[in-house]
Protein backbone atom coordinates (compact mmCIF):
# COMPACT_ATOMS: atom_id res chain seq x y z
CA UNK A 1 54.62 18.87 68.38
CA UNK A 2 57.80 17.60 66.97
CA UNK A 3 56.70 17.76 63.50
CA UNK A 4 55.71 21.40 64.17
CA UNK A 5 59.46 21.84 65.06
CA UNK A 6 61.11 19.92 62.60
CA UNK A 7 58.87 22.07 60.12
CA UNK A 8 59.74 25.48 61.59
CA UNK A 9 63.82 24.38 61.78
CA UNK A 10 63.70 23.57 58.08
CA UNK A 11 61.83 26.75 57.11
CA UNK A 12 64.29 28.86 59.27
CA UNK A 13 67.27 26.99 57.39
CA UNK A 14 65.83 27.03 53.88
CA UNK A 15 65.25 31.11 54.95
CA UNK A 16 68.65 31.41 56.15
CA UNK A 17 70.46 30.10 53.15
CA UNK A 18 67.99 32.27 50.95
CA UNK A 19 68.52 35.33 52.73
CA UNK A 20 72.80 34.60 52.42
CA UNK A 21 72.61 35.53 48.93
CA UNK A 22 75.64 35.35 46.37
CA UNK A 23 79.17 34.64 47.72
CA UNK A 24 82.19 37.16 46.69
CA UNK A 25 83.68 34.26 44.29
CA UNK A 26 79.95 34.38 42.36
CA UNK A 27 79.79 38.15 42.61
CA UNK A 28 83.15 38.62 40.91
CA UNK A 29 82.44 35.67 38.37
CA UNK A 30 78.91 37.65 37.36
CA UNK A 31 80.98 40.76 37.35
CA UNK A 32 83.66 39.73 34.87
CA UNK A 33 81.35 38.04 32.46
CA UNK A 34 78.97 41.29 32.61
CA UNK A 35 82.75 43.30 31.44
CA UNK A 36 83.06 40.44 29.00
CA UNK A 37 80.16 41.21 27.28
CA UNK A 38 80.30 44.94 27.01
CA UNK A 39 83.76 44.21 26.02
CA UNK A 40 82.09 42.02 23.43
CA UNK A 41 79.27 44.52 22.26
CA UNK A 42 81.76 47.86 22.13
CA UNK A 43 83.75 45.70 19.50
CA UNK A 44 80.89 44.35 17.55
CA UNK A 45 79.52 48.22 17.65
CA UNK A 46 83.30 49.93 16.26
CA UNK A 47 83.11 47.20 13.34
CA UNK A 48 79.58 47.96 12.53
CA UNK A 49 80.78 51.69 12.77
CA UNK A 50 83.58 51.62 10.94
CA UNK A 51 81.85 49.45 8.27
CA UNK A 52 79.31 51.63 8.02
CA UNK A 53 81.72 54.75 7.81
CA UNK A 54 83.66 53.15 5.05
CA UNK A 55 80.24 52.44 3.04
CA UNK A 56 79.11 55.72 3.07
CA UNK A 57 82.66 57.39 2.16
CA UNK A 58 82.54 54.35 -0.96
CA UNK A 59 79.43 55.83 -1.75
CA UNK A 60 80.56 59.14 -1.59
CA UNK A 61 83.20 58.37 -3.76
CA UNK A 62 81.02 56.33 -6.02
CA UNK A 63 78.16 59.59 -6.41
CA UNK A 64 81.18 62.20 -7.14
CA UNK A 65 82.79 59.80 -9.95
CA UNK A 66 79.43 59.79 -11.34
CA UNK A 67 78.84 63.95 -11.20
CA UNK A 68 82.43 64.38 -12.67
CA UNK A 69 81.66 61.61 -15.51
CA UNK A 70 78.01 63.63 -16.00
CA UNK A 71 79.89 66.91 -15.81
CA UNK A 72 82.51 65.78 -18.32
CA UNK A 73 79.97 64.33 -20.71
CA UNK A 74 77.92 66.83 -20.53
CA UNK A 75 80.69 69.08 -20.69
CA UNK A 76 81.62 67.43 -24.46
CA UNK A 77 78.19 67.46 -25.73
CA UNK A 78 78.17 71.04 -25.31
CA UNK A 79 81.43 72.08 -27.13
CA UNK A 80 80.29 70.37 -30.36
């Protein structure tokens, strides 16, 4: 009978500290290193942006060189 006890007291307590859940300390901990990394993945997303966005304008720049250099040649094959 006092084995049944001791078994239901340490199931109750085991339950008990279960059930508690996370203190406020662990709660704002979780909570700053969940801001930390958005924080962390915005950033990495702007510079992927903004590398990407300065790509494309190079190879914007890079395709109207190369109409403007076609134009011009073109443009010099005609007048002879």
């Amino acid at each position: 009978m006092t084995k049944l006890f001791s078994i239901i007291a340490v199931a109750i307590m085991a339950t008990t500290v279960v059930s508690c859940g996370q203190s406020a300390e662990e709660k704002a901990k979780i909570e700053e290193q969940a801001k930390h990394t958005a924080d962390s993945i915005s950033a990495a997303l702007e510079a992927s942006l903004a590398g990407a966005m300065e790509a494309a304008t190079d190879t914007t720049a890079a395709a109207a060189t190369t109409e403007t250099a076609a134009a011009t040649t073109e443009a010099g094959h005609e007048a002879h």
